[in-house]
N, C-alpha and C. Protein backbone atom coordinates (compact mmCIF):
# COMPACT_ATOMS: atom_id res chain seq x y z
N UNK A 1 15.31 -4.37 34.66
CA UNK A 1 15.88 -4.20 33.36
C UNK A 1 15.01 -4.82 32.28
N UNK A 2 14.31 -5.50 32.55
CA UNK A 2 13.42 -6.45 31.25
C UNK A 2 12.42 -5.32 31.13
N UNK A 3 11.57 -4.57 31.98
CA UNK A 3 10.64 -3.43 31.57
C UNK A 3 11.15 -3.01 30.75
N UNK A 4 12.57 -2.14 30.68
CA UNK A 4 13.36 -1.60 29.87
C UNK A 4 13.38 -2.09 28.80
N UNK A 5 14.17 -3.54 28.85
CA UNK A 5 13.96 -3.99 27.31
C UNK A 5 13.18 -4.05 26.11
N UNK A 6 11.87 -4.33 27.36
CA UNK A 6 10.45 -4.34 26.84
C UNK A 6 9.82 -3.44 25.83
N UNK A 7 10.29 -1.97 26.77
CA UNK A 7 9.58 -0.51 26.42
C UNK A 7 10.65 -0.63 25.18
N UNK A 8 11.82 -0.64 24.90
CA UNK A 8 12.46 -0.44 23.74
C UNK A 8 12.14 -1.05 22.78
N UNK A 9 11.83 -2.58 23.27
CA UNK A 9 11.47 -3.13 22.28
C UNK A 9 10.08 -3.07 21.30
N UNK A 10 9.25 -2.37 22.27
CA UNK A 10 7.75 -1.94 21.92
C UNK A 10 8.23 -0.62 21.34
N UNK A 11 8.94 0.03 21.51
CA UNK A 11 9.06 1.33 20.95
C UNK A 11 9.76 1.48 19.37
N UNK A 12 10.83 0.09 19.37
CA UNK A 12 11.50 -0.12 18.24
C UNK A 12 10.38 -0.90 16.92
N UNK A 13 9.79 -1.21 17.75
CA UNK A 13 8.45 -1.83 16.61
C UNK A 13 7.59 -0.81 16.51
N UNK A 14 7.17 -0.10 17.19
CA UNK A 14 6.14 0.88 16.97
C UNK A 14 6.79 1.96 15.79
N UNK A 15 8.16 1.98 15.94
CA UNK A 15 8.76 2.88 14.82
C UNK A 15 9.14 2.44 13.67
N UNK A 16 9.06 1.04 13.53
CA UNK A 16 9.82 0.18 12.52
C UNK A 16 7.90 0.26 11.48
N UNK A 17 7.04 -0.33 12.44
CA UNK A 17 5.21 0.18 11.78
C UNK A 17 5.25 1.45 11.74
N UNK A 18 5.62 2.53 11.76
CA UNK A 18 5.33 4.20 11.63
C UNK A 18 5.80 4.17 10.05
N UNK A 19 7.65 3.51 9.81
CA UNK A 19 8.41 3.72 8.97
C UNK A 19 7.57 2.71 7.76
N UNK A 20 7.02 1.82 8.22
CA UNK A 20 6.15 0.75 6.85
C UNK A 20 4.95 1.09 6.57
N UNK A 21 4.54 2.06 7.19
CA UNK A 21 3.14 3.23 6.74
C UNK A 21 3.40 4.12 5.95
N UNK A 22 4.54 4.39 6.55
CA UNK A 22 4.83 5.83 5.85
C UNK A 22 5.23 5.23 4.06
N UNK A 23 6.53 4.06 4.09
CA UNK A 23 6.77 3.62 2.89
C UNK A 23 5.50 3.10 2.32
N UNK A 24 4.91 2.94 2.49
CA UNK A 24 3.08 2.30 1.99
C UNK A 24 2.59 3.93 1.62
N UNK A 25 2.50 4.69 1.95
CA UNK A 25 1.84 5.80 1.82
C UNK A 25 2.68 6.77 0.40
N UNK A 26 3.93 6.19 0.64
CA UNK A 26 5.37 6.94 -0.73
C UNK A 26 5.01 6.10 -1.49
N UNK A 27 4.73 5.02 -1.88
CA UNK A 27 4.41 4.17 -2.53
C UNK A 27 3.29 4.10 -3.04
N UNK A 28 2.00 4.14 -2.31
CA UNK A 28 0.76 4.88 -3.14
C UNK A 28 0.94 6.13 -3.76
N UNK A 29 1.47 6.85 -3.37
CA UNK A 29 1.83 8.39 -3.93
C UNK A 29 2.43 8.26 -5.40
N UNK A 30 3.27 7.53 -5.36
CA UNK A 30 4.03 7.23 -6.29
C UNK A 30 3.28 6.40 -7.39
N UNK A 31 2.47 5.61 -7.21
CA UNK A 31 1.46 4.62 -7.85
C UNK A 31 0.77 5.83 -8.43
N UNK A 32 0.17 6.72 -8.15
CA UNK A 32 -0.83 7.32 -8.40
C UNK A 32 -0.10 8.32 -9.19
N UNK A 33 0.98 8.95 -9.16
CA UNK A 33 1.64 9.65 -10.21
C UNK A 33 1.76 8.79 -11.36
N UNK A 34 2.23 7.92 -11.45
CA UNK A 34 2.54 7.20 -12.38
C UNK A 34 1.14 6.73 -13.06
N UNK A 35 0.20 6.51 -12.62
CA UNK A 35 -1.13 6.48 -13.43
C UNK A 35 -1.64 8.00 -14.10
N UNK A 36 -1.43 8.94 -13.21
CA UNK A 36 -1.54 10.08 -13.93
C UNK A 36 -0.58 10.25 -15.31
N UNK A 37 0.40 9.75 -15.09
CA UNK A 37 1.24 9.85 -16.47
C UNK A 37 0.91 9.17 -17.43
N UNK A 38 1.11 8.23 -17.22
CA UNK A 38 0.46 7.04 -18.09
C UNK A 38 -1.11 7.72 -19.19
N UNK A 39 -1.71 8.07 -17.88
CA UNK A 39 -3.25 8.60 -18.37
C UNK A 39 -3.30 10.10 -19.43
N UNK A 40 -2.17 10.87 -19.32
CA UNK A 40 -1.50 11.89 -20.10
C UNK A 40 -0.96 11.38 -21.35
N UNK A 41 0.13 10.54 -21.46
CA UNK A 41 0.95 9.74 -22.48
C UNK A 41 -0.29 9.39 -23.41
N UNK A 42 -1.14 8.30 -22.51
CA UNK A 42 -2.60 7.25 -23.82
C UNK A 42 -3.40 8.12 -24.34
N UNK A 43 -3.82 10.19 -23.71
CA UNK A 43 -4.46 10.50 -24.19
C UNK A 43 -3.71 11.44 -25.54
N UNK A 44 -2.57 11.51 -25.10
CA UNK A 44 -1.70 12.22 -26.16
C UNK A 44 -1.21 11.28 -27.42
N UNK A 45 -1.31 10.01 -26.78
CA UNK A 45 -1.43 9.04 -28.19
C UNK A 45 -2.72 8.67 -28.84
N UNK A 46 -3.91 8.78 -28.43
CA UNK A 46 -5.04 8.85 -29.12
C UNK A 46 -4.99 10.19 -29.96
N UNK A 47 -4.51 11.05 -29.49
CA UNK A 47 -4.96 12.28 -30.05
C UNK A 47 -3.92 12.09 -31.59
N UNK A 48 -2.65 11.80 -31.50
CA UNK A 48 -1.98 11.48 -32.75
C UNK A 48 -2.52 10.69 -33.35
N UNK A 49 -3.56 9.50 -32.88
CA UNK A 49 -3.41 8.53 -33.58
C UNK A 49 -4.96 9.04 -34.68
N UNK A 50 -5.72 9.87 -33.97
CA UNK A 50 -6.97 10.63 -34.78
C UNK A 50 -6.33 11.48 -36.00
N UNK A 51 -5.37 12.00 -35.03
CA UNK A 51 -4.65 13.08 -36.35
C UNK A 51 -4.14 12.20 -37.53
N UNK A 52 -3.31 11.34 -36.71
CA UNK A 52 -2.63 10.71 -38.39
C UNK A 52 -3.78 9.91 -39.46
N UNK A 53 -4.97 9.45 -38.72
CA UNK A 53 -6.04 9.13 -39.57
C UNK A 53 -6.94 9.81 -40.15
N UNK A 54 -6.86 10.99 -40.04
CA UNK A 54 -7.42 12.17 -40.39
C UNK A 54 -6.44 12.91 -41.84
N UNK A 55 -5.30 12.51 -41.33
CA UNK A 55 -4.48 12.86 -42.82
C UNK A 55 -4.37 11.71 -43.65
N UNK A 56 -4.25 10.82 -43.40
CA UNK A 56 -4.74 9.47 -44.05
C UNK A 56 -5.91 9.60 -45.11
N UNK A 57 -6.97 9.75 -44.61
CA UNK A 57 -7.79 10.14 -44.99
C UNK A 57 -8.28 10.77 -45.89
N UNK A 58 -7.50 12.05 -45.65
CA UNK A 58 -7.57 13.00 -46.51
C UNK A 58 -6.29 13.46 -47.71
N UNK A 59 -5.48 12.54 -47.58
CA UNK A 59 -4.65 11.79 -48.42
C UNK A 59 -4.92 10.90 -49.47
N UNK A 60 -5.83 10.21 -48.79
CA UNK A 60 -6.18 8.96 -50.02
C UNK A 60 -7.32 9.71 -50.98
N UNK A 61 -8.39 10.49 -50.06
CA UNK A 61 -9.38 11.16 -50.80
C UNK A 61 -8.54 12.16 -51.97
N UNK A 62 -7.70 12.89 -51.52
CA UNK A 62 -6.69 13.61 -52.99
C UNK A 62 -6.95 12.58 -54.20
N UNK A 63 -6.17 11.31 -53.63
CA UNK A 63 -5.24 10.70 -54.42
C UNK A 63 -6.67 9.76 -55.26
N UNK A 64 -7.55 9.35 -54.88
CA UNK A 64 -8.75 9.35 -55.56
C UNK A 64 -9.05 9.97 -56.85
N UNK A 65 -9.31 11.03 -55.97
CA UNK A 65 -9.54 12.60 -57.00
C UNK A 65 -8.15 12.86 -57.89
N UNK A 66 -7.77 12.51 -58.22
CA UNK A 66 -6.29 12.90 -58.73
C UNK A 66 -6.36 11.25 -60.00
N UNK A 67 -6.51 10.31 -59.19
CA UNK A 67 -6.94 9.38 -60.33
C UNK A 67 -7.64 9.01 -61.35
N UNK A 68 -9.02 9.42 -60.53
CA UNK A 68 -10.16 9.93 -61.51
C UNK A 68 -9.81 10.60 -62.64
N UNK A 69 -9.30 12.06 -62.23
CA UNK A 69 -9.00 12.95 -63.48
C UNK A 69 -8.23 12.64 -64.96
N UNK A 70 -7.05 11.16 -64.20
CA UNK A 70 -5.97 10.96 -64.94
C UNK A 70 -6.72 9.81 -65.99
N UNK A 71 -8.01 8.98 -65.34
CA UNK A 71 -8.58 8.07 -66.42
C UNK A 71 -9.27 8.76 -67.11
C-alpha cells in the first residue's frame, strides 16, 4: 500500500506542477496583453497630445496676427 500512496502522491504533485505552469503561462499571456494595451492607449495619447499642440499653435499664431492688426 505505501507504493500506492507513493505513486498518488507523485502523481498529485506532478499535476499540482502541470496546473502552476499552466497558471504561469495565463499569466504571461495576460502580462503581455496588457502591455500591448497600454502600448496602444500611450501611442493614442501622444498622438492627441501632437494634435492639441498643433492647434495651440496655430491658435496663438491667429491671435498674434489678429493683434498686430488691432495696434
Amino acid at each position: 500500500m505505501s507504493k500506492i500512496g507513493t505513486l498518488a502522491s507523485l502523481g498529485g504533485a506532478g499535476a499540482a506542477a502541470g496546473a502552476d505552469v499552466a497558471s504561469k503561462a495565463a499569466g504571461a499571456a495576460a502580462f503581455q496583453q496588457q502591455i500591448q494595451e497600454l502600448t496602444a492607449v500611450s501611442l493614442e495619447a501622444t498622438a492627441r497630445s501632437i494634435e492639441l499642440r498643433t492647434v495651440t499653435t496655430n491658435l496663438q499664431t491667429i491671435k498674434k496676427a489678429a493683434d498686430e492688426r488691432v495696434q
